[in-house]
Protein backbone atom coordinates (compact mmCIF):
# COMPACT_ATOMS: atom_id res chain seq x y z
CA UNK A 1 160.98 67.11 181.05
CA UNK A 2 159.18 69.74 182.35
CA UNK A 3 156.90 72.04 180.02
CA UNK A 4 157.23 76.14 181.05
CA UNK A 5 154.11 78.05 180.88
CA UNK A 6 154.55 81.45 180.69
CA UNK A 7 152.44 83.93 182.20
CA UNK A 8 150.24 87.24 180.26
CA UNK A 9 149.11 88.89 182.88
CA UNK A 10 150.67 90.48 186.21
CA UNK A 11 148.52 88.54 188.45
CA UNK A 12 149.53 85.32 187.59
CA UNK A 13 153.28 83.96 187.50
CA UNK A 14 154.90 81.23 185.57
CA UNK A 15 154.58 77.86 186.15
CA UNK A 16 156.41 74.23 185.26
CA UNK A 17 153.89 71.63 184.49
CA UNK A 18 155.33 68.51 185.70
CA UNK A 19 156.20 65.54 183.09
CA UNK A 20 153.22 63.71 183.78
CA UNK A 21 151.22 66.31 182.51
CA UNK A 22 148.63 64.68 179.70
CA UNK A 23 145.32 67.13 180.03
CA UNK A 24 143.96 70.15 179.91
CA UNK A 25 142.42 70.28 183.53
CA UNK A 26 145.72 69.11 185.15
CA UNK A 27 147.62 71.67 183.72
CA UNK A 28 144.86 74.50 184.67
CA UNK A 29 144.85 72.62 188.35
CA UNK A 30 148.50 72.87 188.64
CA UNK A 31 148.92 76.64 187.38
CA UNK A 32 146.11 77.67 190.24
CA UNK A 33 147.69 75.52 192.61
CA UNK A 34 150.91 77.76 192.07
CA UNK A 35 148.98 80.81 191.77
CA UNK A 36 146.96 80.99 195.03
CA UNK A 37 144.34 78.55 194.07
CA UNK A 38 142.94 80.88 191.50
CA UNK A 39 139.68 79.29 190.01
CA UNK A 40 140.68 77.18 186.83
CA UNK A 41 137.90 79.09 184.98
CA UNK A 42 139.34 82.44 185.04
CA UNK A 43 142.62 81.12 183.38
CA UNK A 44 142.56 80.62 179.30
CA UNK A 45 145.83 78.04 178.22
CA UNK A 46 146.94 78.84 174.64
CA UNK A 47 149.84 77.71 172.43
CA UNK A 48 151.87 79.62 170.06
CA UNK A 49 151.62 78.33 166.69
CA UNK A 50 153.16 80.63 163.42
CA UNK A 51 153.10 83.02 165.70
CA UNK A 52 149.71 82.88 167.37
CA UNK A 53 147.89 82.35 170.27
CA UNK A 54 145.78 79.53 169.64
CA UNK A 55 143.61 78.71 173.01
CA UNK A 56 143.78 75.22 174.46
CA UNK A 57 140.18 73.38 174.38
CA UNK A 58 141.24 69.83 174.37
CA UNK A 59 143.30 67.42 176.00
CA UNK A 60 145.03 66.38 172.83
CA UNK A 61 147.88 69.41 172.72
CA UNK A 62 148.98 67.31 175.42
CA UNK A 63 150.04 64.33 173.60
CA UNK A 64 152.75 65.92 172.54
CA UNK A 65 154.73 69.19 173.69
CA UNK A 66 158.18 68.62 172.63
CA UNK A 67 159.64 72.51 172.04
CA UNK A 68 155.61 73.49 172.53
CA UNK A 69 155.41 77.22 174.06
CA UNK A 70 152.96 77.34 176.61
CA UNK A 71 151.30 80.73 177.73
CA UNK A 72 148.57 81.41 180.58
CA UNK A 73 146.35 84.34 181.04
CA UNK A 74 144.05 85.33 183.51
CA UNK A 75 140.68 86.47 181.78
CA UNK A 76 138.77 87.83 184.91
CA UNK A 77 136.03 86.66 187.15
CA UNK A 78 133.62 84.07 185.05
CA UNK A 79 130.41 83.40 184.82
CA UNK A 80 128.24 80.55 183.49
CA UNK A 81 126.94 80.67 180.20
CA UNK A 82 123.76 79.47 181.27
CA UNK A 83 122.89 81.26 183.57
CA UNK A 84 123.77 84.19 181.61
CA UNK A 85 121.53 83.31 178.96
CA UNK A 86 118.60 82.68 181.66
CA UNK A 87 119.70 86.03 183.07
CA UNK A 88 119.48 87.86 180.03
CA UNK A 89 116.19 86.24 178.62
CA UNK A 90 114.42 87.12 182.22
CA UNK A 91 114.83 90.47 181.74
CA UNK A 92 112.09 91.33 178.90
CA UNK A 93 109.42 88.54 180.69
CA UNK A 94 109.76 90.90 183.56
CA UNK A 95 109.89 94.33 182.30
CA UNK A 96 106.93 93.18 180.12
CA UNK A 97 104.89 91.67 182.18
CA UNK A 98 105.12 95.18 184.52
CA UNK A 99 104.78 97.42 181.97
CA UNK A 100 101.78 95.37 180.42
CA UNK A 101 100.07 95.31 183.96
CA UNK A 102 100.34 98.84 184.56
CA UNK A 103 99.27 99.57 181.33
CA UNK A 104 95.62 98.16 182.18
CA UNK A 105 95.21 99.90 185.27
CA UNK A 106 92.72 102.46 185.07
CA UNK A 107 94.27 104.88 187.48
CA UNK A 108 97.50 105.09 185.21
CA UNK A 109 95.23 105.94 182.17
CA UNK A 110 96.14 109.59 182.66
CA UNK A 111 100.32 108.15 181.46
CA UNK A 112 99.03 106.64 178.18
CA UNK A 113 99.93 108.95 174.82
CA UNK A 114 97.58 111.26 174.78
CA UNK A 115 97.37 111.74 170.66
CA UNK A 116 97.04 107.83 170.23
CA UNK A 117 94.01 105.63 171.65
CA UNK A 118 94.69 103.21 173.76
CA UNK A 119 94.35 99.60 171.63
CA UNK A 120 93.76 96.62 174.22
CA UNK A 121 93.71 94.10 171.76
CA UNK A 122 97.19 94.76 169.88
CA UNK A 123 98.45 95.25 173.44
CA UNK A 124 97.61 92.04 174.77
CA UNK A 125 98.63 90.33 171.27
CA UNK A 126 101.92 92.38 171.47
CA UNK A 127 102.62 91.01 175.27
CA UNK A 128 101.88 87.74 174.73
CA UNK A 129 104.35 87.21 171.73
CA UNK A 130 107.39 89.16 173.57
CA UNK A 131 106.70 86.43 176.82
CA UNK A 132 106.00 83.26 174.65
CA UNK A 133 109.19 83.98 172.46
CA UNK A 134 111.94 84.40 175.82
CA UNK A 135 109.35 81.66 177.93
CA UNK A 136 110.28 79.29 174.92
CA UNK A 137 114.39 81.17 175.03
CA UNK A 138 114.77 80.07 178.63
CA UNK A 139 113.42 76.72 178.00
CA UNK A 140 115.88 75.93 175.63
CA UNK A 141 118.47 77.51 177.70
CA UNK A 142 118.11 75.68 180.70
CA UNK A 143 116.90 72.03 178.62
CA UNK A 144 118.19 72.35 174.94
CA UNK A 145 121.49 74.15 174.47
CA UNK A 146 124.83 72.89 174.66
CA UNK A 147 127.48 75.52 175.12
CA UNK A 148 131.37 75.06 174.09
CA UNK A 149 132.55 76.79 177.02
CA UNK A 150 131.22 76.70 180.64
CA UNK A 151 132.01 80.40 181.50
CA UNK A 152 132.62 83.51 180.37
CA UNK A 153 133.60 86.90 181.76
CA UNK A 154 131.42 88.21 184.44
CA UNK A 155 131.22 91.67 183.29
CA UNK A 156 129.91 90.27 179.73
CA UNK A 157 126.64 89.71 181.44
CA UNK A 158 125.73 93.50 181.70
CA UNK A 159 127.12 94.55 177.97
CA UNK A 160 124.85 91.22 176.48
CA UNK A 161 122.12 92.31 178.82
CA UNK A 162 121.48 95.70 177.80
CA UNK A 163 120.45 93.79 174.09
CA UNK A 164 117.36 92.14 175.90
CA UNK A 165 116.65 94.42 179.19
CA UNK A 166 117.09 97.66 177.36
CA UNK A 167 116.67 97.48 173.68
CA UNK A 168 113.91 94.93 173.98
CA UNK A 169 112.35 96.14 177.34
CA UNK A 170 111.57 99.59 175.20
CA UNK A 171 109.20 98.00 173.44
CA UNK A 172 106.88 97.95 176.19
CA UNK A 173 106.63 101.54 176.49
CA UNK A 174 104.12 100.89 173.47
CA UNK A 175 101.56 99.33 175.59
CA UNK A 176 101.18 102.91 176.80
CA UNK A 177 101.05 104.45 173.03
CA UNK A 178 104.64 105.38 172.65
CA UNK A 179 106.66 105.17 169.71
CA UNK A 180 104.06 105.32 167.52
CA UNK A 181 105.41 107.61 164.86
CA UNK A 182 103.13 106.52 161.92
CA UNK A 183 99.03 107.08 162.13
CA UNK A 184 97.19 104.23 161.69
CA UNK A 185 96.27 105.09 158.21
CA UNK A 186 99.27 105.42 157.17
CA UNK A 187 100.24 102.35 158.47
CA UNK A 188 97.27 100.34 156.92
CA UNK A 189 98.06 101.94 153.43
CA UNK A 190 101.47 100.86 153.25
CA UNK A 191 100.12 97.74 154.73
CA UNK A 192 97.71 97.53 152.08
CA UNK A 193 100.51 98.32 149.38
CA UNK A 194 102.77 95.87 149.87
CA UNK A 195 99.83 93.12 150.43
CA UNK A 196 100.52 92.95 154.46
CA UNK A 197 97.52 93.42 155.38
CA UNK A 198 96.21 90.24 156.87
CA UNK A 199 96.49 90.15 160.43
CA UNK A 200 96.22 86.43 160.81
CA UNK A 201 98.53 85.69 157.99
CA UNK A 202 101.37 88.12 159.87
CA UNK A 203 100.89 86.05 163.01
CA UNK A 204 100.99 82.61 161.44
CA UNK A 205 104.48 83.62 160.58
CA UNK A 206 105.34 84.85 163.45
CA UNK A 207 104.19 81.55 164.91
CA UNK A 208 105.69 79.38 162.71
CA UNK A 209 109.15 81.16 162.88
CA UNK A 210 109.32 80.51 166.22
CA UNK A 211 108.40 76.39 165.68
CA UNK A 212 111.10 76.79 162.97
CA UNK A 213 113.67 78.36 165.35
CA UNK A 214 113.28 75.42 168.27
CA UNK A 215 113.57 72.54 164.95
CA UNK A 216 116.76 74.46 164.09
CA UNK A 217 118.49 74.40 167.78
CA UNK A 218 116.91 71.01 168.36
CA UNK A 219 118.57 69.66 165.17
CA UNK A 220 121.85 71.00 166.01
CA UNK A 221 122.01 69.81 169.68
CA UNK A 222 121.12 66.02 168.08
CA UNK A 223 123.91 66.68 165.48
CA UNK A 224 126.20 67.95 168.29
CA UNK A 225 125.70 64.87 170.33
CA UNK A 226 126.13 62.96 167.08
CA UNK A 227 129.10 64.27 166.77
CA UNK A 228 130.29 63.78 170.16
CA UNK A 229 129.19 59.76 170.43
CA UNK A 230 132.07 59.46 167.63
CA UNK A 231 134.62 61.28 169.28
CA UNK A 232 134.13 64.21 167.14
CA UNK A 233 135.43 67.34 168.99
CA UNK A 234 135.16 70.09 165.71
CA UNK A 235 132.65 71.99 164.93
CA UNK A 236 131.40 70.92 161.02
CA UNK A 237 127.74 72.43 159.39
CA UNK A 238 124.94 70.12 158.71
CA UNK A 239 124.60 69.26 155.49
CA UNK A 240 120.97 68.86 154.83
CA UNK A 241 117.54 70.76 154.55
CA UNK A 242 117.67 73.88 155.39
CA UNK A 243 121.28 73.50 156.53
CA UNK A 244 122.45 73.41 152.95
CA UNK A 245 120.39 76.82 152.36
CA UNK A 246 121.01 78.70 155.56
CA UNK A 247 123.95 78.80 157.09
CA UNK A 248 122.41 79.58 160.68
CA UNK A 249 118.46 78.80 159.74
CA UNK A 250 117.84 79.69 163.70
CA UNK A 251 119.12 83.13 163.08
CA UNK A 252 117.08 83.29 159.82
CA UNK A 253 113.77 82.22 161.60
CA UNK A 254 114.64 84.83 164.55
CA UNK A 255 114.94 87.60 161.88
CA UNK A 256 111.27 86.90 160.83
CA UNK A 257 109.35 86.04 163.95
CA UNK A 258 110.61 89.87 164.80
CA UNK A 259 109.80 90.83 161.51
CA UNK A 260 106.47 89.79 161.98
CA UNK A 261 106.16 90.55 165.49
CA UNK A 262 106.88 94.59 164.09
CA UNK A 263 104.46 94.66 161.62
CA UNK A 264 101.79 93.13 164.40
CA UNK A 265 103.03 95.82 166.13
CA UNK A 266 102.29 98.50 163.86
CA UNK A 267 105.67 99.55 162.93
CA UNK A 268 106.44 100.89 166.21
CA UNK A 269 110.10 102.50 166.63
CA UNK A 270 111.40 100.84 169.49
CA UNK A 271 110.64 97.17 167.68
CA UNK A 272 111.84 98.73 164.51
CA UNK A 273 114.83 99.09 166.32
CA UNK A 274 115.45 96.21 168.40
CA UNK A 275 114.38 94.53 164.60
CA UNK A 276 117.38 96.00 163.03
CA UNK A 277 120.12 96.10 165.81
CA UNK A 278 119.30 92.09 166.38
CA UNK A 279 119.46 91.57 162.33
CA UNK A 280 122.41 92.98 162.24
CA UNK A 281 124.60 91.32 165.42
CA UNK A 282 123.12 88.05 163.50
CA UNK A 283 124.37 89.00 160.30
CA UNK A 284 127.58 89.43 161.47
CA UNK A 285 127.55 85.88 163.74
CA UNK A 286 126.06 84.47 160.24
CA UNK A 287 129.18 85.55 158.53
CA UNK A 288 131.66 84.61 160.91
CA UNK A 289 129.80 81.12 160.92
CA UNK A 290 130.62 81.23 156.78
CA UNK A 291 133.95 82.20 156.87
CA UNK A 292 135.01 79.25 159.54
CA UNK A 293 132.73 76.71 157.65
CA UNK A 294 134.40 77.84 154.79
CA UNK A 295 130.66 78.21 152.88
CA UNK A 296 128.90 80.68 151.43
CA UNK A 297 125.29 79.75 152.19
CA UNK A 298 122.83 82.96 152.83
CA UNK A 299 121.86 85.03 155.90
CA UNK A 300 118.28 85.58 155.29
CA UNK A 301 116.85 85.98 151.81
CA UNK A 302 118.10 82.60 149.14
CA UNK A 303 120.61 83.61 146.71
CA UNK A 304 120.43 87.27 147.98
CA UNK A 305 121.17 87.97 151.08
């Protein structure tokens, strides 16, 4: 018997998967067969269940679909998540790495903030962090991470970019003095207040943050493939070290290597904000990560937070 898949949006019509019917892929290869060969990727399967849509990742709704209602939808023009990732991490080694040259170029002295001296050395420090962190981002993008879905919506790619090329690429107008809004005194006296003052001891953190960040995402790939070698499609935490603390530790250690990288920085504004509007999306990922776990491990600070 025949299994009806009904169609949610106008340009795609309803299809009859045939009998035979037993995976995912067929069933996406026979609805874009019957719908002008639309690519398979652009089409998300789901089944109601109590009432909801609950998207097809697997082959095993097939095994049984007796009375199952089927319902396509087409979700727009994809895009690997890959690539998006190497995409979005390329834009702050770029914008960087032109800002930071033009910065050092005597003939565009005259554009540097004229009520703050230019500081070569916090410059240069500055730079090199912002490339070394999305250097080591793309590495793991293109050699490390795993990603549950192939694709996602093309026009995604600008809306997650803006994070990285905008937010981030800001930054850079401090190699030329901006954003600045504290003196340096005032910045070494709160420094000095809250014992911060060690320059080295800032960028050891910074440092080992980032180490801490590539364990974290090279634990969970091995746990991932783990998981996979026993057949082991769903998602379930780790359940040791930091795992039992943390319940993302790689957005914990990316919360601090920024920390540290904007007190390196001297508290400039546009770090300050990228600081808060990254600690914040991860907060909220952290928490959605909780609430499907079904734990109630912490975000950033032990007990706390």
């Amino acid at each position: 018997m025949s299994v009806k898949v009904t169609s949610r949006s106008k340009s795609l019509k309803d299809v009859e998967l045939p009998q035979e019917t037993s995976s995912l892929a067929a069933a996406l290869k026979e609805i874009s067969s019957k719908n002008k060969n639309i690519k398979t990727n652009r089409i998300r399967l789901t089944i109601l269940k109590e009432n909801k849509q609950i998207p097809i990742t697997s082959d095993h709704a097939f095994e049984d679909l007796s009375g199952a209602k089927l319902f396509a939808k087409d979700i727009g023009p994809q895009i690997g998540w890959r690539l998006v990732f190497c995409l979005e991490y390329l834009g702050p080694i770029i914008i960087h790495s032109l800002v930071y040259y033009l910065s050092t170029r005597p003939e565009l002295a005259k554009f540097h903030c004229k009520s703050r001296p230019y500081n070569p050395f916090i410059t240069k420090v500055a730079y090199i962090l912002v490339v070394a962190h999305y250097v080591k981002r793309e590495l793991e993008s293109l050699f490390l991470h795993k990603f549950a879905q192939s694709t996602m919506p093309f026009f995604n790619l600008f809306k997650n970019s803006f994070h990285y090329w905008v937010l981030n690429g800001a930054i850079s107008l401090g190699y030329f003095g901006y954003g600045f809004l504290l003196k340096d005194i005032t910045v070494f006296r709160i420094y000095s207040a809250f014992k911060l003052d060690n320059f080295s001891l800032i960028l050891a953190l910074f440092i080992a943050s980032e180490f801490w960040n590539f364990w974290t995402h090279l634990k969970l790939r091995l746990w991932g493939d783990a998981q996979k070698a026993q057949g082991i499609t769903q998602r379930v935490p780790l359940e040791n070290g930091l795992f039992k603390i943390f319940v993302a530790p790689n957005y914990t250690f990316e919360v601090l290597a920024w920390t540290a990288f904007t007190l390196l920085f001297k508290l400039n504004i546009f770090a300050v904000i990228f600081l808060f509007v990254s600690t914040a999306q991860l907060y909220l990922w952290a928490a959605k990560k909780n609430k499907k776990y079904g734990t109630n491990r912490a975000f950033l600070i032990p007990f706390v937070f």
